[in-house]
Protein backbone atom coordinates (compact mmCIF):
# COMPACT_ATOMS: atom_id res chain seq x y z
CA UNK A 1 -13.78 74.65 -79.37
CA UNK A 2 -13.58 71.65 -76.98
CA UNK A 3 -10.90 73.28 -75.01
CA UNK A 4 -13.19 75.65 -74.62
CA UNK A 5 -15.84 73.99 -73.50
CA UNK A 6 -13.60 72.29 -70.86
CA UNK A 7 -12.27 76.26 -69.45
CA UNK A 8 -15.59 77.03 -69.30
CA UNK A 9 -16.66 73.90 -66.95
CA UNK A 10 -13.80 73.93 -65.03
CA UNK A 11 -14.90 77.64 -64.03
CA UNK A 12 -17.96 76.92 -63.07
CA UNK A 13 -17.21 73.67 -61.22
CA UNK A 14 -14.76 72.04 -58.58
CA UNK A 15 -13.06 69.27 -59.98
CA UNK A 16 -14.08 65.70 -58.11
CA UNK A 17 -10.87 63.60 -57.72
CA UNK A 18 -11.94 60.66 -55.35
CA UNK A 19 -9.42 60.00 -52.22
CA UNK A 20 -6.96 57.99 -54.01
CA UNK A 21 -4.21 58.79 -51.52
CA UNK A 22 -3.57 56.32 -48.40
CA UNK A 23 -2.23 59.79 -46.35
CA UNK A 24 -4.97 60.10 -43.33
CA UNK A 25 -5.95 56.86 -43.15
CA UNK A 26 -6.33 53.97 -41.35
CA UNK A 27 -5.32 50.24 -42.51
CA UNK A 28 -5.46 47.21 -41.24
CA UNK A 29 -3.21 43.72 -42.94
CA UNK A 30 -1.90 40.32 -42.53
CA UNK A 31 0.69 39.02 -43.66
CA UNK A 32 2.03 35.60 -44.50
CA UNK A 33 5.67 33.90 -45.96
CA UNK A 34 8.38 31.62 -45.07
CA UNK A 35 11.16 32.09 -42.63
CA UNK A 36 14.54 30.83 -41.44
CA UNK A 37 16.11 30.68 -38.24
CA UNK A 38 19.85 30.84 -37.74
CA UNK A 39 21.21 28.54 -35.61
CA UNK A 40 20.64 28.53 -32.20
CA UNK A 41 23.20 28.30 -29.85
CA UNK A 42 22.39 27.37 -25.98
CA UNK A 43 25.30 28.38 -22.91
CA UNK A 44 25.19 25.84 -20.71
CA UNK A 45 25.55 26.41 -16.74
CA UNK A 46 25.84 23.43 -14.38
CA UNK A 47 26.29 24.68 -10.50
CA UNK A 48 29.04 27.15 -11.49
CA UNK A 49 30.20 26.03 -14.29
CA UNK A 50 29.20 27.21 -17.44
CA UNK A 51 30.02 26.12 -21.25
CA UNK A 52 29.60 28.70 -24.11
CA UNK A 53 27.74 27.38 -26.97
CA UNK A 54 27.15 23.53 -25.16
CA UNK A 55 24.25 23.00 -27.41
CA UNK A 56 23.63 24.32 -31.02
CA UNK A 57 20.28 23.76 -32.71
CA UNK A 58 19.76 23.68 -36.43
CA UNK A 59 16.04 24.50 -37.63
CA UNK A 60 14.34 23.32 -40.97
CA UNK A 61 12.35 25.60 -42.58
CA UNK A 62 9.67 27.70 -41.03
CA UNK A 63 6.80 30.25 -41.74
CA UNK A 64 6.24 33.27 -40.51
CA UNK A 65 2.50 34.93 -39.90
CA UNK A 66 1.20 38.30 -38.61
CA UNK A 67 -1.75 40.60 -38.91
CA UNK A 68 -1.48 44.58 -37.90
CA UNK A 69 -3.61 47.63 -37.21
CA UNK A 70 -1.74 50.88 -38.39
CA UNK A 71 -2.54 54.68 -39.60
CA UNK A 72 -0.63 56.64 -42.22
CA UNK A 73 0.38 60.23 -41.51
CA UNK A 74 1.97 60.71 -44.98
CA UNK A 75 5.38 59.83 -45.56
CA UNK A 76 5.41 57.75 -42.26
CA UNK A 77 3.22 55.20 -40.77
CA UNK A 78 3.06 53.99 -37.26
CA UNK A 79 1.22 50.62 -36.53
CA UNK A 80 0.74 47.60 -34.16
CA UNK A 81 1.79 43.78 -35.28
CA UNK A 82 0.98 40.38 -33.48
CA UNK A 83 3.29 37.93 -35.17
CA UNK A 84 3.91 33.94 -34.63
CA UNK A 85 6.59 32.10 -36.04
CA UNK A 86 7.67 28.50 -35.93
CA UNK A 87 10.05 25.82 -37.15
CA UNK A 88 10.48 22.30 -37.09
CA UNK A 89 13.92 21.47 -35.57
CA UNK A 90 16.48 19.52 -37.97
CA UNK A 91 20.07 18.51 -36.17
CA UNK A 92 20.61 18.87 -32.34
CA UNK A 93 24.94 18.71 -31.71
CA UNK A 94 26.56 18.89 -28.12
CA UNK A 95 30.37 19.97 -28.18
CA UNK A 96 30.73 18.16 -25.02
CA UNK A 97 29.61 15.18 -23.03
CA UNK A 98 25.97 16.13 -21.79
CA UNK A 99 23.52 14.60 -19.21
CA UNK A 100 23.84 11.98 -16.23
CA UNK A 101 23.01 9.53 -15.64
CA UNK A 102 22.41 9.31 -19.43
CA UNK A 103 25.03 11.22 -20.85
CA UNK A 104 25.35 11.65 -24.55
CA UNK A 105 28.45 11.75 -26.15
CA UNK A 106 29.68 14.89 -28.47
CA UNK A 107 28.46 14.99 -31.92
CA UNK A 108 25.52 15.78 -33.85
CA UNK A 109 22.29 14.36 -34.00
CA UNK A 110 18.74 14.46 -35.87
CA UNK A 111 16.75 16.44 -33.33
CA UNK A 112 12.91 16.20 -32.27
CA UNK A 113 10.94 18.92 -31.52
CA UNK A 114 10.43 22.61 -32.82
CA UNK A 115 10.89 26.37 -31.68
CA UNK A 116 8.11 29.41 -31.97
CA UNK A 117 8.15 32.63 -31.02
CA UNK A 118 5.00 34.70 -30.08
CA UNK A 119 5.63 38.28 -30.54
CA UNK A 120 3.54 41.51 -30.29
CA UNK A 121 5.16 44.52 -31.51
CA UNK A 122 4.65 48.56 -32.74
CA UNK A 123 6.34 49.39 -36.00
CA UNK A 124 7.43 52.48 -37.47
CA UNK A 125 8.09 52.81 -41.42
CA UNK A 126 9.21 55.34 -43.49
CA UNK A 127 8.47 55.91 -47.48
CA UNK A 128 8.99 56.30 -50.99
CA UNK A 129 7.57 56.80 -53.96
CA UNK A 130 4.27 57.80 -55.37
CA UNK A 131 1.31 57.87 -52.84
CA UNK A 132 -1.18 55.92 -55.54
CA UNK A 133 1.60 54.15 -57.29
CA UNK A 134 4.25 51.37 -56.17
CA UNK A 135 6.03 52.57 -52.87
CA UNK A 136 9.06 51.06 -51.28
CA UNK A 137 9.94 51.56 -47.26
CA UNK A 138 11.99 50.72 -44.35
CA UNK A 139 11.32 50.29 -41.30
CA UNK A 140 11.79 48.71 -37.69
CA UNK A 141 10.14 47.76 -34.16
CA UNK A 142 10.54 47.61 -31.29
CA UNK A 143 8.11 45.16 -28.35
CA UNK A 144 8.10 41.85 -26.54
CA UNK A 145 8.12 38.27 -27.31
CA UNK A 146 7.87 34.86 -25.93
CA UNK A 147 10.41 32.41 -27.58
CA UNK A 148 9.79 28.72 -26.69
CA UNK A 149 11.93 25.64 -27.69
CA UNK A 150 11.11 22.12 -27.27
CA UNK A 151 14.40 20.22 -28.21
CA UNK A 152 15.15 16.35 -27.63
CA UNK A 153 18.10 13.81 -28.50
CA UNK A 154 15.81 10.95 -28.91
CA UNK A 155 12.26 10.62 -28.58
CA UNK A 156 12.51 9.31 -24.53
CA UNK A 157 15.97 11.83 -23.87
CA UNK A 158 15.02 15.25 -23.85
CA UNK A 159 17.38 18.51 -23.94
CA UNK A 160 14.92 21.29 -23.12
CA UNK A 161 11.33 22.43 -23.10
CA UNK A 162 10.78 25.78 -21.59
CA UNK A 163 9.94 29.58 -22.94
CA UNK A 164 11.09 32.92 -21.74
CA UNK A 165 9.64 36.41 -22.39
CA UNK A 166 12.01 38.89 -23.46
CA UNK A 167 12.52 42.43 -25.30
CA UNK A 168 12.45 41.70 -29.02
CA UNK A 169 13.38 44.25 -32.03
CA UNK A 170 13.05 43.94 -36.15
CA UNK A 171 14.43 45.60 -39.18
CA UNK A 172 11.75 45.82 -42.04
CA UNK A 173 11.91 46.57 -45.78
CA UNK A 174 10.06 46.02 -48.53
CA UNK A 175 7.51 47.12 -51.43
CA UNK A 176 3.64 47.79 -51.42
CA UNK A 177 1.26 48.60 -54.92
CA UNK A 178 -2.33 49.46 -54.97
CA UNK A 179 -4.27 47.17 -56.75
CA UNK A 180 -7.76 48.81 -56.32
CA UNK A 181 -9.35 51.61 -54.69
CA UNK A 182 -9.03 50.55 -50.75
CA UNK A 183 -6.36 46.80 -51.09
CA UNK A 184 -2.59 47.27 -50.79
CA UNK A 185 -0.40 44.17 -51.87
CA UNK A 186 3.47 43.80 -51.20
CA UNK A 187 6.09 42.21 -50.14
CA UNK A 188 8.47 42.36 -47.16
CA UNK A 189 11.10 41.20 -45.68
CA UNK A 190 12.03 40.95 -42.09
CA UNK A 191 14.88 40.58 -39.35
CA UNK A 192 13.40 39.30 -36.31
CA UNK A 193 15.49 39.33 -33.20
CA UNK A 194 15.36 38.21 -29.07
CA UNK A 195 18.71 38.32 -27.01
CA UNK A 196 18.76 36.40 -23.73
CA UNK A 197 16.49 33.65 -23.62
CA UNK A 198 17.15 31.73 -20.35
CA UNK A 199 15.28 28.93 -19.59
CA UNK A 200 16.21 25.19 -17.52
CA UNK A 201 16.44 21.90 -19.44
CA UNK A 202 15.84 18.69 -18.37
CA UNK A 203 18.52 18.21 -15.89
CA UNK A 204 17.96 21.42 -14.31
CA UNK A 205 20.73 23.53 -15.56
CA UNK A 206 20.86 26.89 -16.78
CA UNK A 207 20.56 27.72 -20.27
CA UNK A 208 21.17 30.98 -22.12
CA UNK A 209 20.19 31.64 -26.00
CA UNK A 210 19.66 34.08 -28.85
CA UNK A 211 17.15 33.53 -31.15
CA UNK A 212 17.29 35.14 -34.68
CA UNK A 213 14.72 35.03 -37.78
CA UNK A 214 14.75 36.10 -41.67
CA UNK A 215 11.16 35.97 -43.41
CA UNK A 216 10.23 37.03 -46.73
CA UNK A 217 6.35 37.68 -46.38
CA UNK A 218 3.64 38.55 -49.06
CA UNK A 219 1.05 41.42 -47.82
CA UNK A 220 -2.44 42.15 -47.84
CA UNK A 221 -3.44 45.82 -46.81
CA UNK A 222 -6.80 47.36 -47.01
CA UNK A 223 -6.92 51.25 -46.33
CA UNK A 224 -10.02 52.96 -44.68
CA UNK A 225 -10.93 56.90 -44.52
CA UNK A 226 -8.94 59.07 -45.83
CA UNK A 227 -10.00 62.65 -47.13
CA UNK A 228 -13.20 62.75 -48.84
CA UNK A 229 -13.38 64.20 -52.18
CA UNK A 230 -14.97 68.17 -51.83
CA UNK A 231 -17.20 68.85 -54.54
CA UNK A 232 -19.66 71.59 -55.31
CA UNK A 233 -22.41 71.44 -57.74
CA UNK A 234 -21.75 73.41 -60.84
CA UNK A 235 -23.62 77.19 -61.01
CA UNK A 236 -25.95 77.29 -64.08
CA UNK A 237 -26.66 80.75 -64.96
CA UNK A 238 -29.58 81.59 -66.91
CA UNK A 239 -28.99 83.96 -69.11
CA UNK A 240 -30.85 87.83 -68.73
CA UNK A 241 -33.10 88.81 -71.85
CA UNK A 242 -33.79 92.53 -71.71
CA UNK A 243 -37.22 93.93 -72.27
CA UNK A 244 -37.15 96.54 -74.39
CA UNK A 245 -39.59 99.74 -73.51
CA UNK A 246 -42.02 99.53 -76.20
CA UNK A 247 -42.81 96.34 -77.71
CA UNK A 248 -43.21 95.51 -81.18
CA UNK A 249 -46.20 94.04 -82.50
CA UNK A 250 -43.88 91.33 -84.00
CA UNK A 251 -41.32 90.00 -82.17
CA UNK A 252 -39.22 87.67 -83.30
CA UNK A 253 -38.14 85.02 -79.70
CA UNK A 254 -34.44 85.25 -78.82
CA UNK A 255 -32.79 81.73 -80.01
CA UNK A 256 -32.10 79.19 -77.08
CA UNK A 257 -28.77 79.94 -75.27
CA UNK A 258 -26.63 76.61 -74.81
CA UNK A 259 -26.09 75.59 -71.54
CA UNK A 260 -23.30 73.94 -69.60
CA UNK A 261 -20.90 72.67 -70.06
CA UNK A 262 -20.80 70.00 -67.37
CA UNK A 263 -18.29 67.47 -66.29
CA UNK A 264 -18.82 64.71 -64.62
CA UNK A 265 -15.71 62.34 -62.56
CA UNK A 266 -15.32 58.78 -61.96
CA UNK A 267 -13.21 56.88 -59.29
CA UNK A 268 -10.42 54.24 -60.95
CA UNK A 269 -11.31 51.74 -63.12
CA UNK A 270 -14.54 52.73 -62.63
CA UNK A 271 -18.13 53.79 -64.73
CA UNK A 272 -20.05 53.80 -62.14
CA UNK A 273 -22.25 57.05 -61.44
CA UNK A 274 -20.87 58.47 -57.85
CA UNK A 275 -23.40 60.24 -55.93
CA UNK A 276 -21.54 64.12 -56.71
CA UNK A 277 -21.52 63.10 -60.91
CA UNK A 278 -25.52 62.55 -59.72
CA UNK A 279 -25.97 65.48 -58.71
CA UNK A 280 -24.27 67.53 -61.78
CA UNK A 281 -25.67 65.21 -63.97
CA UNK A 282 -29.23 66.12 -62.32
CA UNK A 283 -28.43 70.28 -63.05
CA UNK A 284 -27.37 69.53 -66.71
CA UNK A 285 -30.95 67.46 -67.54
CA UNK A 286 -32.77 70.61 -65.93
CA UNK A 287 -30.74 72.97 -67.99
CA UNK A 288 -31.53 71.03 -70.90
CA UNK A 289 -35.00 72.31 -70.67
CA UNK A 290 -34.23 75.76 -71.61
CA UNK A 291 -31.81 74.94 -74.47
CA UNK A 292 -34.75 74.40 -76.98
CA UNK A 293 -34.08 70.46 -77.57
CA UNK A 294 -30.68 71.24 -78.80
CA UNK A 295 -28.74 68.01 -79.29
CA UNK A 296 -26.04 66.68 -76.42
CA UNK A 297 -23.07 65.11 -76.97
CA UNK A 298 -21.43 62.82 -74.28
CA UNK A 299 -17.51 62.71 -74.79
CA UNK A 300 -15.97 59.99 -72.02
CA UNK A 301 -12.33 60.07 -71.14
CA UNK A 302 -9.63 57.74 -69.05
CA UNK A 303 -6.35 58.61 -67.55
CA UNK A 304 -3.46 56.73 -68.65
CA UNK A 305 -3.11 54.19 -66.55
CA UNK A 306 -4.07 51.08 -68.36
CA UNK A 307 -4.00 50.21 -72.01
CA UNK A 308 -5.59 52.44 -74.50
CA UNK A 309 -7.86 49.82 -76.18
CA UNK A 310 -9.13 49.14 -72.49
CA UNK A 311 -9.49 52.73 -71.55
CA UNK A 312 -11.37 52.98 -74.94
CA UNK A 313 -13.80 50.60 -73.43
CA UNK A 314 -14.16 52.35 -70.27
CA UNK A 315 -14.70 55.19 -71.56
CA UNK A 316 -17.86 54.36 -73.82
CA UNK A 317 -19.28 52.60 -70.51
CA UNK A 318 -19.03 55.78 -68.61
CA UNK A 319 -20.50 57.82 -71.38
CA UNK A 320 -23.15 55.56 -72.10
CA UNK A 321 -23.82 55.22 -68.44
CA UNK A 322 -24.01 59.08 -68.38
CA UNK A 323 -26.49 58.74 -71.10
CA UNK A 324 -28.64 56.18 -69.54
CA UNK A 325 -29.25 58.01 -66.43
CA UNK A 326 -29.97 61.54 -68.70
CA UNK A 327 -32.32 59.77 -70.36
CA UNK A 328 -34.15 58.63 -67.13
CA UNK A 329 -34.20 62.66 -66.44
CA UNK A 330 -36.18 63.62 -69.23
CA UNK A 331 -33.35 64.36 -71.86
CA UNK A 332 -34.62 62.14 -75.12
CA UNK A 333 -32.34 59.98 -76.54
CA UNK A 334 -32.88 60.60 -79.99
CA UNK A 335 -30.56 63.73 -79.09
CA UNK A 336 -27.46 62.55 -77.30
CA UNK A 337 -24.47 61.09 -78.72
CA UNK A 338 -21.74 59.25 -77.01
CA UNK A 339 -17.92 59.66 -78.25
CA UNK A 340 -14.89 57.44 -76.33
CA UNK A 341 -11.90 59.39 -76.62
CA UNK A 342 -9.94 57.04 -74.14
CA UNK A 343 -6.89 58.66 -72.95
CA UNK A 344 -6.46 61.04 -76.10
CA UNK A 345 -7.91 64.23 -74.87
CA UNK A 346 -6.50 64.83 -71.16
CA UNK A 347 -7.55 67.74 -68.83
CA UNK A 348 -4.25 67.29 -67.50
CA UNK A 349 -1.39 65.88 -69.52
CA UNK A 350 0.60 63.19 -67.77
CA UNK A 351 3.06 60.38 -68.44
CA UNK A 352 1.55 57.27 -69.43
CA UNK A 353 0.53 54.93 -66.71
CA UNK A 354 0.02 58.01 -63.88
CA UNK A 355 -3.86 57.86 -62.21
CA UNK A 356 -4.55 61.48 -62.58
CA UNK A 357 -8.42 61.72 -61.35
CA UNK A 358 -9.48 65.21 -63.20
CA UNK A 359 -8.99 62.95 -66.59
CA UNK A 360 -11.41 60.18 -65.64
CA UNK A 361 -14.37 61.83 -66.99
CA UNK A 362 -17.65 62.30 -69.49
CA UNK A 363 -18.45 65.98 -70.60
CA UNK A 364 -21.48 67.07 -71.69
CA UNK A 365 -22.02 70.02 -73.90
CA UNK A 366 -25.32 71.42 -75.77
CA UNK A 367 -26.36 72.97 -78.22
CA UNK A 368 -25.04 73.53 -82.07
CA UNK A 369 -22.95 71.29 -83.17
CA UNK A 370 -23.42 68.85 -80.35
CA UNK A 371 -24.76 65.24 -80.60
CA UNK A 372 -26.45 64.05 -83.73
């Protein structure tokens, strides 16, 4: 009979499954972790002269922070990224003499100073998975950035403090879950890399660098837009009594007809009344009127993705919240009862721990056999 009951509603009514789905939509993030940088290692040109790898700097330690604007067409997202990263510097070591008229003998040395790098750049991912569950992707970008490096020997001996502006590129992959309705978290990790940084050092030559970065950053992505759920209001016929021709002198009244069913959706995690379960819930309290105070009976569902002691729970709330606002529409209350059946009697039978919309719900039915 409750099968039934749900054919019959689902005929007479388009389901409501709120815009779960971050396809068509705008999103905006920043992210935040630590980072590396691999050792840096300076050509150095004096007049014509020049001596591959004359300086190498070592780098402690870093982080790595950026915030981004992007839109999702589906399986692939394009979006913009303004990044800054920095380290402290840890050893300095020459592989030859360096300097005049203070020249500094080979060998390595604690260093002084620190190198950033200021980048803005437009991304392109790619993914995987389950729109409204845990995704993974892979990515890369492409933009420019300005690297800057301010190295010394010793506190009153500098090496070089200057910045150059170059092409930059990245390699991206990593993991993203929903964790409500519009927030994204995840985590990512990223190659970050500028080829031929020149700058001058102290003693006016020539220098010539690459400067290369590993982060492993934790994400924060809220989602915006997206389709909007389409949903009609539910037809309520009234049913067609035929007068006969003659009339008796005693006529006995045709018994009420039943009315609805009616189903009413929620968005995840949800009992809130949405403005389109209003608007049903506004036709089933005026159809009540012509059922002849038949009783009602309020049966709230879940989908499977939590556990079914808390969808048990969240399904009485919705029902009783159902009931609340059918009681503010005229429907007594001495008539309705509320039944939880958690995730035990789906619309639409999934795999535990899916977020299928059409089984977040509280039907209503009237007449015998319903309510008290």
């Amino acid at each position: 009979m409750r099968k039934l009951a749900i054919a019959v509603a689902l005929s007479t009514s388009l389901l409501a499954s709120p815009a779960m789905a971050r396809d068509g939509a705008f999103y905006i993030g920043a992210e935040f972790g630590p980072m590396i940088v691999e050792d840096i290692d300076f050509d150095l040109t004096a007049g014509t002269t020049t001596t591959s790898d004359a300086i190498t700097i070592d780098a402690d330690r870093g982080f790595d922070g950026d915030v981004i604007v992007g839109y999702d067409f589906g399986a692939f997202r394009l979006e913009a990224e303004v990044a800054y990263k920095e380290n402290d510097l840890d050893t300095i070591t020459n592989s030859t003499r360096i300097g005049t008229p203070n020249s500094i003998a080979a060998g390595t040395r604690t260093a002084q100073g620190e190198v950033s790098a200021l980048s803005a750049m437009v991304n392109g991912m790619l993914d995987f998975g389950d729109d409204d569950g845990v995704q993974g992707f892979i990515g890369g970008g492409a933009g420019i950035a300005r690297v800057k490096t301010e190295a010394a020997f010793f506190s009153n001996l500098g090496f070089i403090d200057d910045s150059d502006t170059k092409f930059a590129y990245q390699v991206i992959a990593g993991i993203r879950a929903p964790v409500s309705r519009g927030l994204d978290v995840g985590i990512k990790y990223r190659f970050f890399n500028v080829d031929d940084i020149r700058g001058v050092n102290i003693n006016n030559n020539t220098t010539e660098a690459r400067y290369r970065s590993h982060s492993l950053l934790g994400s924060f992505i809220v989602n915006f837009g997206g389709e909007a759920p389409v949903v009609e209001e539910p037809v309520v016929e009234t049913p067609v009594v035929e007068t006969p021709v003659e009339t008796p002198v005693a006529e006995t009244p045709p018994p009420a007809v039943p009315a609805g069913p009616f189903i009413v959706f929620f968005d995840w995690d949800q009992a809130e009344i949405t403005p389109q379960a209003a608007a049903i819930l506004d036709n089933a309290a005026s159809a009540y009127q012509q059922t002849g105070n038949a009783n009602v009976l309020l049966a709230g569902n879940a989908d499977k993705s939590g556990s079914n002691q808390y969808n048990i729970g969240l399904s009485q709330r919705r029902a009783d919240n159902v009931r609340q606002y059918l009681s503010g529409r005229g429907i007594p209350e001495g008539v309705m009862t509320t039944q939880a059946f958690g995730e035990e009697a789906p619309l639409v039978d999934t795999a535990d721990g899916v977020r299928e919309p059409q089984n977040r719900n509280v039907q209503i039915t009237f007449g015998p056999g319903s309510g008290q």
